[in-house]
PDB file of N, CA and C in Angstrom:
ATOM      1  N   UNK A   1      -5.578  17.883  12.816  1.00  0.00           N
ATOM      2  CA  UNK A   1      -4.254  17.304  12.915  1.00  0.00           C
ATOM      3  C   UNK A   1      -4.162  16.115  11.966  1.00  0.00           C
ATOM      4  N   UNK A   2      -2.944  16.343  11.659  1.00  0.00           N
ATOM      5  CA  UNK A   2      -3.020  14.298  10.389  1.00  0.00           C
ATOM      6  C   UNK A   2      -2.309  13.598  10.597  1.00  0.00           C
ATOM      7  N   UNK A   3      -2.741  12.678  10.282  1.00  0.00           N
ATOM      8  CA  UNK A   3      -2.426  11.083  10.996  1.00  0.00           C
ATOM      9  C   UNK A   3      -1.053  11.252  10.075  1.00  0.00           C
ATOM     10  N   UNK A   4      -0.170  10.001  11.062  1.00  0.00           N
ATOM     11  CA  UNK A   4       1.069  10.169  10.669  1.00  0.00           C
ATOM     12  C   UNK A   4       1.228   8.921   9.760  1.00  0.00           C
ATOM     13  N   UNK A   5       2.149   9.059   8.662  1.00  0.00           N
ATOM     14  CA  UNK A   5       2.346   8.687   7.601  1.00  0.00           C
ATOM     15  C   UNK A   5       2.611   6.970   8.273  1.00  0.00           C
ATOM     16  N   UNK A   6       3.034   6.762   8.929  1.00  0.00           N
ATOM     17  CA  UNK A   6       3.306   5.300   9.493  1.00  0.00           C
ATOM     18  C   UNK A   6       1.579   4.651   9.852  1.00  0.00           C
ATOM     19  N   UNK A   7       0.540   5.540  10.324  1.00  0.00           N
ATOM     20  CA  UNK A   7      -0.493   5.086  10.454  1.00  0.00           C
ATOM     21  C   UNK A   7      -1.374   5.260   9.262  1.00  0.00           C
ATOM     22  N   UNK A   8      -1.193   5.893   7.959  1.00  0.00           N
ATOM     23  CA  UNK A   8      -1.841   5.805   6.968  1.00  0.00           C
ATOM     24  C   UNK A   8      -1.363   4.105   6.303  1.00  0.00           C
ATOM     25  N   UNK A   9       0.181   4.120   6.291  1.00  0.00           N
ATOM     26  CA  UNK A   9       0.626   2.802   5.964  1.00  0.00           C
ATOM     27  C   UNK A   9      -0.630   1.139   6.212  1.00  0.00           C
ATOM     28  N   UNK A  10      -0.668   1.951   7.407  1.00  0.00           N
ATOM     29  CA  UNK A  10      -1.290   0.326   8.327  1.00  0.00           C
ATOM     30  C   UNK A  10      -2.446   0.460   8.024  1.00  0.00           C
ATOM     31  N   UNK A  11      -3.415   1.790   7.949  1.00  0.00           N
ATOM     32  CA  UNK A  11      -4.601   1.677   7.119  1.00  0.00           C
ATOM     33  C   UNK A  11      -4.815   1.141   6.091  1.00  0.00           C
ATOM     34  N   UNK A  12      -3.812   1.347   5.381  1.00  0.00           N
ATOM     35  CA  UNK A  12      -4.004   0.856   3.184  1.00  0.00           C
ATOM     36  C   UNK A  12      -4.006  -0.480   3.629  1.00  0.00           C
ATOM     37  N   UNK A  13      -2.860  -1.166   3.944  1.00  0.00           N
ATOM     38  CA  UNK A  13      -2.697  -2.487   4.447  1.00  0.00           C
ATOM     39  C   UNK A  13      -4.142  -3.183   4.712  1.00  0.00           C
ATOM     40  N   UNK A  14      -4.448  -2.505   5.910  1.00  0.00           N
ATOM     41  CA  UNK A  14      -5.704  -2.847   6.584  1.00  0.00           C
ATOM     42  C   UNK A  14      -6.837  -3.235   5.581  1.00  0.00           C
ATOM     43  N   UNK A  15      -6.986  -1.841   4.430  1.00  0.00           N
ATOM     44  CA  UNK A  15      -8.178  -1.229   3.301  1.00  0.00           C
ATOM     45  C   UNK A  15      -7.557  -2.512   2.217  1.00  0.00           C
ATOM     46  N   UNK A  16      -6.449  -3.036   1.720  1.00  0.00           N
ATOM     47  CA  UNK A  16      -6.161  -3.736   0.686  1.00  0.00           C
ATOM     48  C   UNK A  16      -6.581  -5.721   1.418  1.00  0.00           C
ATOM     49  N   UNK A  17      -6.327  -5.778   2.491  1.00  0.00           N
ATOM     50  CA  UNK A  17      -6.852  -6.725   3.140  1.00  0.00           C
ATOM     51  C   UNK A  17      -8.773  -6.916   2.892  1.00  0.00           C
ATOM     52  N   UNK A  18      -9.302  -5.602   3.461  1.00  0.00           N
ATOM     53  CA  UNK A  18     -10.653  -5.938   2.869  1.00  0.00           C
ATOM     54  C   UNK A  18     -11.187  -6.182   1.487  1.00  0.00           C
ATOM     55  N   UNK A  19     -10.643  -5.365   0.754  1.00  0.00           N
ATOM     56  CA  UNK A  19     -10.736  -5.720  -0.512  1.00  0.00           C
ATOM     57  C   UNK A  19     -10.458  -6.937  -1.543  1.00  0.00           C
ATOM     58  N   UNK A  20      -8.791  -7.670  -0.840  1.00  0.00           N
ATOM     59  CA  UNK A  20      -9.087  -9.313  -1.231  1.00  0.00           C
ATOM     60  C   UNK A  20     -10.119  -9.934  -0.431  1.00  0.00           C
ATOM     61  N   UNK A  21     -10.835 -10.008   0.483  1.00  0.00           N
ATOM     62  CA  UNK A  21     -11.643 -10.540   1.039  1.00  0.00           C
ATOM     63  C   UNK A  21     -13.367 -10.565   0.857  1.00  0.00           C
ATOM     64  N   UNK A  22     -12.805  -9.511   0.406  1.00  0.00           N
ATOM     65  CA  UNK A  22     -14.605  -9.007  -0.083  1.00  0.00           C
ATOM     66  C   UNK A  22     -15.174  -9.901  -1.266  1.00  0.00           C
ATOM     67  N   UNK A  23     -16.426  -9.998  -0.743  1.00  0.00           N
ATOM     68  CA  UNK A  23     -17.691 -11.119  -1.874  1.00  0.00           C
ATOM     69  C   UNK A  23     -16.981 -10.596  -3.409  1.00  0.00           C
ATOM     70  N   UNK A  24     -17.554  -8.993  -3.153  1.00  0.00           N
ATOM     71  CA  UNK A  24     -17.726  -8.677  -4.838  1.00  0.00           C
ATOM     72  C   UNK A  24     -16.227  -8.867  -5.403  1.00  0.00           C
ATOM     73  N   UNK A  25     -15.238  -8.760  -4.950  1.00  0.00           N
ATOM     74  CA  UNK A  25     -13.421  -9.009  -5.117  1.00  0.00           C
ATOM     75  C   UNK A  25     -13.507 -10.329  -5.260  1.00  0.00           C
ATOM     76  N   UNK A  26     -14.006 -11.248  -4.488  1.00  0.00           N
ATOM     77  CA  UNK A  26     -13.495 -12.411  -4.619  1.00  0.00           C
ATOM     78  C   UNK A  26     -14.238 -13.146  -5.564  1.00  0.00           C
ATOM     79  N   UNK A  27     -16.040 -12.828  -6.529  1.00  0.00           N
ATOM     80  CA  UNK A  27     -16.515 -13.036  -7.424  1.00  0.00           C
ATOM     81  C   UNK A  27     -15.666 -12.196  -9.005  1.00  0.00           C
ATOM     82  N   UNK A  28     -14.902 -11.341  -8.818  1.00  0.00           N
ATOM     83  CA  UNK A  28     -14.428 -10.918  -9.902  1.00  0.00           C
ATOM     84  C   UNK A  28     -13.077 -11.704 -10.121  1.00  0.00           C
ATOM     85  N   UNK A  29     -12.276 -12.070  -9.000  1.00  0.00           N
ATOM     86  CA  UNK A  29     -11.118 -12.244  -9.037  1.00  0.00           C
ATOM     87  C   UNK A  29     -10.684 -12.967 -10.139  1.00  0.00           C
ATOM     88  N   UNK A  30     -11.108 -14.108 -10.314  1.00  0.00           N
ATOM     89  CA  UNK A  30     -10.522 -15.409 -11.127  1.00  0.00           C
ATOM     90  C   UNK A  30     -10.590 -14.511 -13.056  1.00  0.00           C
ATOM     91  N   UNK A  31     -11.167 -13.656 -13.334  1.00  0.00           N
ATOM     92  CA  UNK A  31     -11.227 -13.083 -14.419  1.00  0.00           C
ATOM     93  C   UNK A  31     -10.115 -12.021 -14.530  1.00  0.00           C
ATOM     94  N   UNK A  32     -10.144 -11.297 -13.510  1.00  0.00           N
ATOM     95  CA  UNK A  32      -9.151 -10.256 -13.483  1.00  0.00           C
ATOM     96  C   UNK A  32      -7.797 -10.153 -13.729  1.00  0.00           C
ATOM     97  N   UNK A  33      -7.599  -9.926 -13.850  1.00  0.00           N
ATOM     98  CA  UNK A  33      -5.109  -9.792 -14.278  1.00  0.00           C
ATOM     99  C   UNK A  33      -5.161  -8.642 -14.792  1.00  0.00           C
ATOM    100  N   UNK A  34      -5.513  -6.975 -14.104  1.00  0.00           N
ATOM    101  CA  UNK A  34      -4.587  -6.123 -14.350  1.00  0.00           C
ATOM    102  C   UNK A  34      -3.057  -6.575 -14.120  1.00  0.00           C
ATOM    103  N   UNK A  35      -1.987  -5.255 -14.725  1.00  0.00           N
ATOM    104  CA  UNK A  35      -0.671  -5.573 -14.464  1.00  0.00           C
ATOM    105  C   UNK A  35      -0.296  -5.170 -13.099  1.00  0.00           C
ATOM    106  N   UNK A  36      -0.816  -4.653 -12.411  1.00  0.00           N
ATOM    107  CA  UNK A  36      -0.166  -4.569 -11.029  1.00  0.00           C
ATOM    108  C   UNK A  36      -1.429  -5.151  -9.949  1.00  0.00           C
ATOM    109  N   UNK A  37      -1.208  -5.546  -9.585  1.00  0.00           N
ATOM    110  CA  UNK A  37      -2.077  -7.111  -8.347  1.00  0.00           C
ATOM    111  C   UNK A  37      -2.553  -6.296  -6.596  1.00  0.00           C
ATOM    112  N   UNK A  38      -3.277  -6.407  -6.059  1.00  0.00           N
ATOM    113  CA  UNK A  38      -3.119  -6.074  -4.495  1.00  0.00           C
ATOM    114  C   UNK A  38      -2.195  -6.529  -4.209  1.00  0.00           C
ATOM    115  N   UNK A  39      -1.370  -8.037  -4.270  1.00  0.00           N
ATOM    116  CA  UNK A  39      -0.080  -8.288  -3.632  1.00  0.00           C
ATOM    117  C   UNK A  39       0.840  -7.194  -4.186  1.00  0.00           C
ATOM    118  N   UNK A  40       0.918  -6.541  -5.286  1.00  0.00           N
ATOM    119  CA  UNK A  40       1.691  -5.207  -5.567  1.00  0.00           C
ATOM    120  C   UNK A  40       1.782  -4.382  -4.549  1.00  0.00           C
ATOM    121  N   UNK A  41       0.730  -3.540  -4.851  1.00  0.00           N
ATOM    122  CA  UNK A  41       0.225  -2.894  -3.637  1.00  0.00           C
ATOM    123  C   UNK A  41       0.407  -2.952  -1.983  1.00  0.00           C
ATOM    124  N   UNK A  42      -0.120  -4.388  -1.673  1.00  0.00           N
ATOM    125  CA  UNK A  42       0.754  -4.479  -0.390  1.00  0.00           C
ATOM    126  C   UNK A  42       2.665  -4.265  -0.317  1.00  0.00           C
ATOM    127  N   UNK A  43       3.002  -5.254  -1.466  1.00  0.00           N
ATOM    128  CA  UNK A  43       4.430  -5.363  -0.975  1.00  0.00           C
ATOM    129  C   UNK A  43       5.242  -4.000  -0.957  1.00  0.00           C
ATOM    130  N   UNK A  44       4.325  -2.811  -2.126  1.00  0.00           N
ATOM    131  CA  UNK A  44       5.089  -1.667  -1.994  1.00  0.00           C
ATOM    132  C   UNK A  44       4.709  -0.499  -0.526  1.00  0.00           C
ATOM    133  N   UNK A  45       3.242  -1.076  -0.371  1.00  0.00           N
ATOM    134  CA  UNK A  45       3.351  -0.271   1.493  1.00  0.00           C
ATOM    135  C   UNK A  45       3.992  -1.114   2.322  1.00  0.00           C
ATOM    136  N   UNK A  46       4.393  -2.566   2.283  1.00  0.00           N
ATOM    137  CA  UNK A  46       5.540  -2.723   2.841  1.00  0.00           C
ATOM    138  C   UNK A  46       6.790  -2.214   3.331  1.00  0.00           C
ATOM    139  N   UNK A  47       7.605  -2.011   1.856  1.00  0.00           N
ATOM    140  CA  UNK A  47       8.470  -1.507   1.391  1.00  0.00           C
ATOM    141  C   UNK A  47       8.739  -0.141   1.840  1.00  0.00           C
ATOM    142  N   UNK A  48       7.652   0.775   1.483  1.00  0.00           N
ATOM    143  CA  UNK A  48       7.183   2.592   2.372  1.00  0.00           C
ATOM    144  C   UNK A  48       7.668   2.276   4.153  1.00  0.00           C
ATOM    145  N   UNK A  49       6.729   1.205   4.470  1.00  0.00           N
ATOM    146  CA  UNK A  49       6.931   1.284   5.800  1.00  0.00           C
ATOM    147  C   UNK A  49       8.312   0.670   6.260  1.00  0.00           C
ATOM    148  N   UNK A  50       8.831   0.337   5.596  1.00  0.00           N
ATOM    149  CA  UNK A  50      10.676  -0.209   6.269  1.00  0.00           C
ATOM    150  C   UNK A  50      11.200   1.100   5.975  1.00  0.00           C
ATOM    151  N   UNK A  51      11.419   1.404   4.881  1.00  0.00           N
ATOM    152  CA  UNK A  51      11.849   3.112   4.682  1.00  0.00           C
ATOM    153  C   UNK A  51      11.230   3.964   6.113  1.00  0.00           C
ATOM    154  N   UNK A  52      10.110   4.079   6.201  1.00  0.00           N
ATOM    155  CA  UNK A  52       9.788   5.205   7.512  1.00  0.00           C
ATOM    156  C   UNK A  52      10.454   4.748   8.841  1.00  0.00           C
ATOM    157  N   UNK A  53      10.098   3.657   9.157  1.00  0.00           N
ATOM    158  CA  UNK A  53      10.745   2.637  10.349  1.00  0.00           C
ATOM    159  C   UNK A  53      12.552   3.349  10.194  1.00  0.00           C
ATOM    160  N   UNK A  54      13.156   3.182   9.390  1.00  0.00           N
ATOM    161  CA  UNK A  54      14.440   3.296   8.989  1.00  0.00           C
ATOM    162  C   UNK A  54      14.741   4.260   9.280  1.00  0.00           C
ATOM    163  N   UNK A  55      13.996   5.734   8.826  1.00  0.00           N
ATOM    164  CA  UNK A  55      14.197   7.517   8.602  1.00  0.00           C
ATOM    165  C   UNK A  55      13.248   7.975   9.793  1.00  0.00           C
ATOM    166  N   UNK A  56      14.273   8.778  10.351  1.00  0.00           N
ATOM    167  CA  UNK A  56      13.805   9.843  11.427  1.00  0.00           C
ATOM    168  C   UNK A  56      13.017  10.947  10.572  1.00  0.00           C
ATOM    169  N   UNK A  57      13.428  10.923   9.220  1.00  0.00           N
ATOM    170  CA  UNK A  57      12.923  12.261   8.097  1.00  0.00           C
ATOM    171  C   UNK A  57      12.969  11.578   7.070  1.00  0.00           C
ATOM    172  N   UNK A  58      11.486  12.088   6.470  1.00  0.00           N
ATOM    173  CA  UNK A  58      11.883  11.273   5.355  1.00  0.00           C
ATOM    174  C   UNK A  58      11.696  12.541   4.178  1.00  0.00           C
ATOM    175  N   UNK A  59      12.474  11.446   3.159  1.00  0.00           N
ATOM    176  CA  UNK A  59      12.981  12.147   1.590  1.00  0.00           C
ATOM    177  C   UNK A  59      12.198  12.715   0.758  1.00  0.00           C
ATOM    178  N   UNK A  60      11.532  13.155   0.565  1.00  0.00           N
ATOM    179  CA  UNK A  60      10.593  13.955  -0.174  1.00  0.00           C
ATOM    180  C   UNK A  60      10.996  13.585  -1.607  1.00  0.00           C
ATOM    181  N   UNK A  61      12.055  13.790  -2.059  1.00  0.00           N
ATOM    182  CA  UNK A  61      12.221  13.363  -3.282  1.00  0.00           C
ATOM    183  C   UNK A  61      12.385  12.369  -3.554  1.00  0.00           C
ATOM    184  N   UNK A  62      12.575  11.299  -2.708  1.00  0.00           N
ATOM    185  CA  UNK A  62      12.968   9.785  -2.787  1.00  0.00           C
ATOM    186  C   UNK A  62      11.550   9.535  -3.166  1.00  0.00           C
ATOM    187  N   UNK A  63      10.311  10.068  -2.341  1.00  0.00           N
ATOM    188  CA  UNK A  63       9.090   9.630  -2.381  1.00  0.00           C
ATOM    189  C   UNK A  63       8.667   9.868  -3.636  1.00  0.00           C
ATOM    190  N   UNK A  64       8.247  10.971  -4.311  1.00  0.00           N
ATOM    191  CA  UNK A  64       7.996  11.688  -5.535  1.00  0.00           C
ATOM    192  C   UNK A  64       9.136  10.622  -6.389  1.00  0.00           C
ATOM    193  N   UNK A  65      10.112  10.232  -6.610  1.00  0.00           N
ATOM    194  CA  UNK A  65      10.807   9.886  -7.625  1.00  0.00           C
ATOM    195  C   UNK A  65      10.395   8.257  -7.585  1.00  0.00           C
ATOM    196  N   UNK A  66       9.676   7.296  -6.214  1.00  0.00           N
ATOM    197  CA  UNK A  66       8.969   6.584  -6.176  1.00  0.00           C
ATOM    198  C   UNK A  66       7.496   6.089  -7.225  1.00  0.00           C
ATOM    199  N   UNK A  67       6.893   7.759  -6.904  1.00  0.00           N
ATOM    200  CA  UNK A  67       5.074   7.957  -7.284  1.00  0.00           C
ATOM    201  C   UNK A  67       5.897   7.775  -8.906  1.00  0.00           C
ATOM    202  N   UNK A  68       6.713   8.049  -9.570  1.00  0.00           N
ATOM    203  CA  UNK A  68       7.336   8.146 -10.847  1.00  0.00           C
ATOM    204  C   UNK A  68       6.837   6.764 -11.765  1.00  0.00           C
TER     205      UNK A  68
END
């Protein structure tokens, strides 16, 4: 059975939380500046999760035209 898309949300969240926190993350950090940041990342599973919260169904193409 698979976990529902609202509980994958809170996982990444969860998984992007360890990762700023982590030794080896937080010894690389001060060098690093790709163009998109973990605060990216969080704010757009944010963003996913107000959309699901919002939709009884969600858009399939809204999503895919998202991953874009």
């Amino acid at each position: 059975m698979s976990q529902s898309l609202k509980c994958l949300i809170q996982e990444a969240q969860q998984t992007i939380l360890q990762i700023r926190n982590h030794p080896d993350y937080k010894r690389i950090a001060p060098d690093y500046s790709p163009d998109l940041t973990l605060g990216d990342a969080a704010t757009a599973l944010t963003y996913l999760q107000w959309e699901v919260e919002q939709r009884t169904t969600i858009d399939v193409a809204f999503l895919e035209a998202f991953s874009s």
